[in-house]
C-alpha atoms as a PDB file:
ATOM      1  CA  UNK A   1      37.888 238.489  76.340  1.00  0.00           C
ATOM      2  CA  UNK A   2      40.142 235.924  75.267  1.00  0.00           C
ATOM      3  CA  UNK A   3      38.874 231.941  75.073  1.00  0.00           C
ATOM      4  CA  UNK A   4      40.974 229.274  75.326  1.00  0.00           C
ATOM      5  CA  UNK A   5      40.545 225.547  75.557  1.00  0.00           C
ATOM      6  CA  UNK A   6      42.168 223.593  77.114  1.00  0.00           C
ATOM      7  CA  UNK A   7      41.423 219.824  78.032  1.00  0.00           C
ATOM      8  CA  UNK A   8      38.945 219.078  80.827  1.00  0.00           C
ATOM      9  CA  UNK A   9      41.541 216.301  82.442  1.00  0.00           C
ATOM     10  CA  UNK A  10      43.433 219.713  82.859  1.00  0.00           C
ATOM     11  CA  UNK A  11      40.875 221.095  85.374  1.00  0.00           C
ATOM     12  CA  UNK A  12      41.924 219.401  88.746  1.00  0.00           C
ATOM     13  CA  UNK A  13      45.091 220.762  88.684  1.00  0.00           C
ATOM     14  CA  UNK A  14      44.187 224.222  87.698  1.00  0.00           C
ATOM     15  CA  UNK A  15      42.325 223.897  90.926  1.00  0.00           C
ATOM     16  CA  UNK A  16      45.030 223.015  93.017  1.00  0.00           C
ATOM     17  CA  UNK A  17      47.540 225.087  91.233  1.00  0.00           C
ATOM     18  CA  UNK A  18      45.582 227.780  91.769  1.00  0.00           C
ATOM     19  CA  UNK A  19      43.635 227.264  95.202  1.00  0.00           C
ATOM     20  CA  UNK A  20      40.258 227.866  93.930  1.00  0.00           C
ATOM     21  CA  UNK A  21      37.233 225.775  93.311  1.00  0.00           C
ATOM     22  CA  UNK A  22      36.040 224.643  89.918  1.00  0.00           C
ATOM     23  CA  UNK A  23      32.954 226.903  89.771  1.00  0.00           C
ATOM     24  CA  UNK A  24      35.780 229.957  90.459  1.00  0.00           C
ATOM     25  CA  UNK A  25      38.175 228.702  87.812  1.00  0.00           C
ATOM     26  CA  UNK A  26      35.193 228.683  85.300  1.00  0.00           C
ATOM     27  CA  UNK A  27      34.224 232.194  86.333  1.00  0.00           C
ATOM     28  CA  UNK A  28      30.604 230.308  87.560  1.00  0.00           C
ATOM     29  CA  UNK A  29      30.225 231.486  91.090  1.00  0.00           C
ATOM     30  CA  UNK A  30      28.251 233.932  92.102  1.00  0.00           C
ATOM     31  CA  UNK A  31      29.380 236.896  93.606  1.00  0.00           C
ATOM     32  CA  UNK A  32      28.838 237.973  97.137  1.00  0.00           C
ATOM     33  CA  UNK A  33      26.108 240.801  97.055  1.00  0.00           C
ATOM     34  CA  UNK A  34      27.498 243.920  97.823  1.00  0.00           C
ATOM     35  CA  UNK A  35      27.425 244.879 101.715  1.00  0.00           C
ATOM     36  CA  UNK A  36      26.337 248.257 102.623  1.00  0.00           C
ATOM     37  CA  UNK A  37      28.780 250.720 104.465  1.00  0.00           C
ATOM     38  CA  UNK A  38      31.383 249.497 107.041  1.00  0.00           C
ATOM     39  CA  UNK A  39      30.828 250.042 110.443  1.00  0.00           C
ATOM     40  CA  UNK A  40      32.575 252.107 112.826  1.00  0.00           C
ATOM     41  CA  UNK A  41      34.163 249.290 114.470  1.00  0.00           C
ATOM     42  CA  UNK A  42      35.335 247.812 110.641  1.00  0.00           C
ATOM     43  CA  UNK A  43      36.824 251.414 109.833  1.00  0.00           C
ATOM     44  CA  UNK A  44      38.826 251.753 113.660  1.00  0.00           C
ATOM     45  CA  UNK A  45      40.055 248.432 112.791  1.00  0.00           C
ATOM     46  CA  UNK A  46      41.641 249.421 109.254  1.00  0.00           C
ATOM     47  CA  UNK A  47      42.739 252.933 111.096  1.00  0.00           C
ATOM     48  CA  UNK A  48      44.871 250.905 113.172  1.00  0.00           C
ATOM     49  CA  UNK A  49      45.906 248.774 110.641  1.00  0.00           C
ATOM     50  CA  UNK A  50      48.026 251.561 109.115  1.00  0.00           C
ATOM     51  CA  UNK A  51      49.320 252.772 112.836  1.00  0.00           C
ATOM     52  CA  UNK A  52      53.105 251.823 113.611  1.00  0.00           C
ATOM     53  CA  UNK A  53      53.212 248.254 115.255  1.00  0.00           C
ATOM     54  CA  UNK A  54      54.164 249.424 118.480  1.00  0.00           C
ATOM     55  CA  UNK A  55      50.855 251.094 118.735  1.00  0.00           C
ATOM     56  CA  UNK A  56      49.082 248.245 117.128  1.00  0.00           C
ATOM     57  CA  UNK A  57      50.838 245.841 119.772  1.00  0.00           C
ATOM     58  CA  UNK A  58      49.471 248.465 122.397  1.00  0.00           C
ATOM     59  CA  UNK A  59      46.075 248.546 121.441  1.00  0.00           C
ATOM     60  CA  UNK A  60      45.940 244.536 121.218  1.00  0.00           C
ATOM     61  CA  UNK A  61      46.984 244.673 124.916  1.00  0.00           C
ATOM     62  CA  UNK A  62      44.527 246.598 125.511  1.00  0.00           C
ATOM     63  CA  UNK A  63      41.964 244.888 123.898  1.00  0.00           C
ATOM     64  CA  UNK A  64      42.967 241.805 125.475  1.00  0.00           C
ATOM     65  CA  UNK A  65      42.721 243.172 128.924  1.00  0.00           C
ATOM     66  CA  UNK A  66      38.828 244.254 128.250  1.00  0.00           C
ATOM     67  CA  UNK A  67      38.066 240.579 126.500  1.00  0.00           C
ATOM     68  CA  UNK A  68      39.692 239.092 129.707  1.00  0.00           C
ATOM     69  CA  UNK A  69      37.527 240.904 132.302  1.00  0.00           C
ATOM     70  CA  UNK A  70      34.624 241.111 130.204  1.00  0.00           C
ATOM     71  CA  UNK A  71      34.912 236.826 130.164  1.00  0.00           C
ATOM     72  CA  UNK A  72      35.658 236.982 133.629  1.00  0.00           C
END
């Protein structure tokens, strides 16, 4: 792994060039601990994801109508 230094006066604008927060620019935060499987609703949802957008479009409408009558 390569180490470089570079002046601390540098840091803010590493931050904003970059659109991360100090403690991810310094490799300090912690990781998010590892989820367990997806669930079936999380896998549908990438499925559709790689559908045409004409289907995607048609299963938003659908889901729209249920969300609508299910609020109503």
């Amino acid at each position: 792994m390569n180490c470089r230094k570079i002046p601390a006066s540098l840091l803010p604008t590493l931050v904003n060039l970059f659109s991360v927060s100090l403690e991810q620019l310094l490799g300090m935060e912690k990781m998010p601990a590892k989820r367990g499987p997806a669930s079936a609703l999380q896998r549908q949802i990438e499925q559709i994801s790689r559908m045409p957008r004409n289907r995607q479009k048609m299963i938003a409408e659908v889901l729209e109508a249920l969300i609508k009558q299910q609020s109503a």
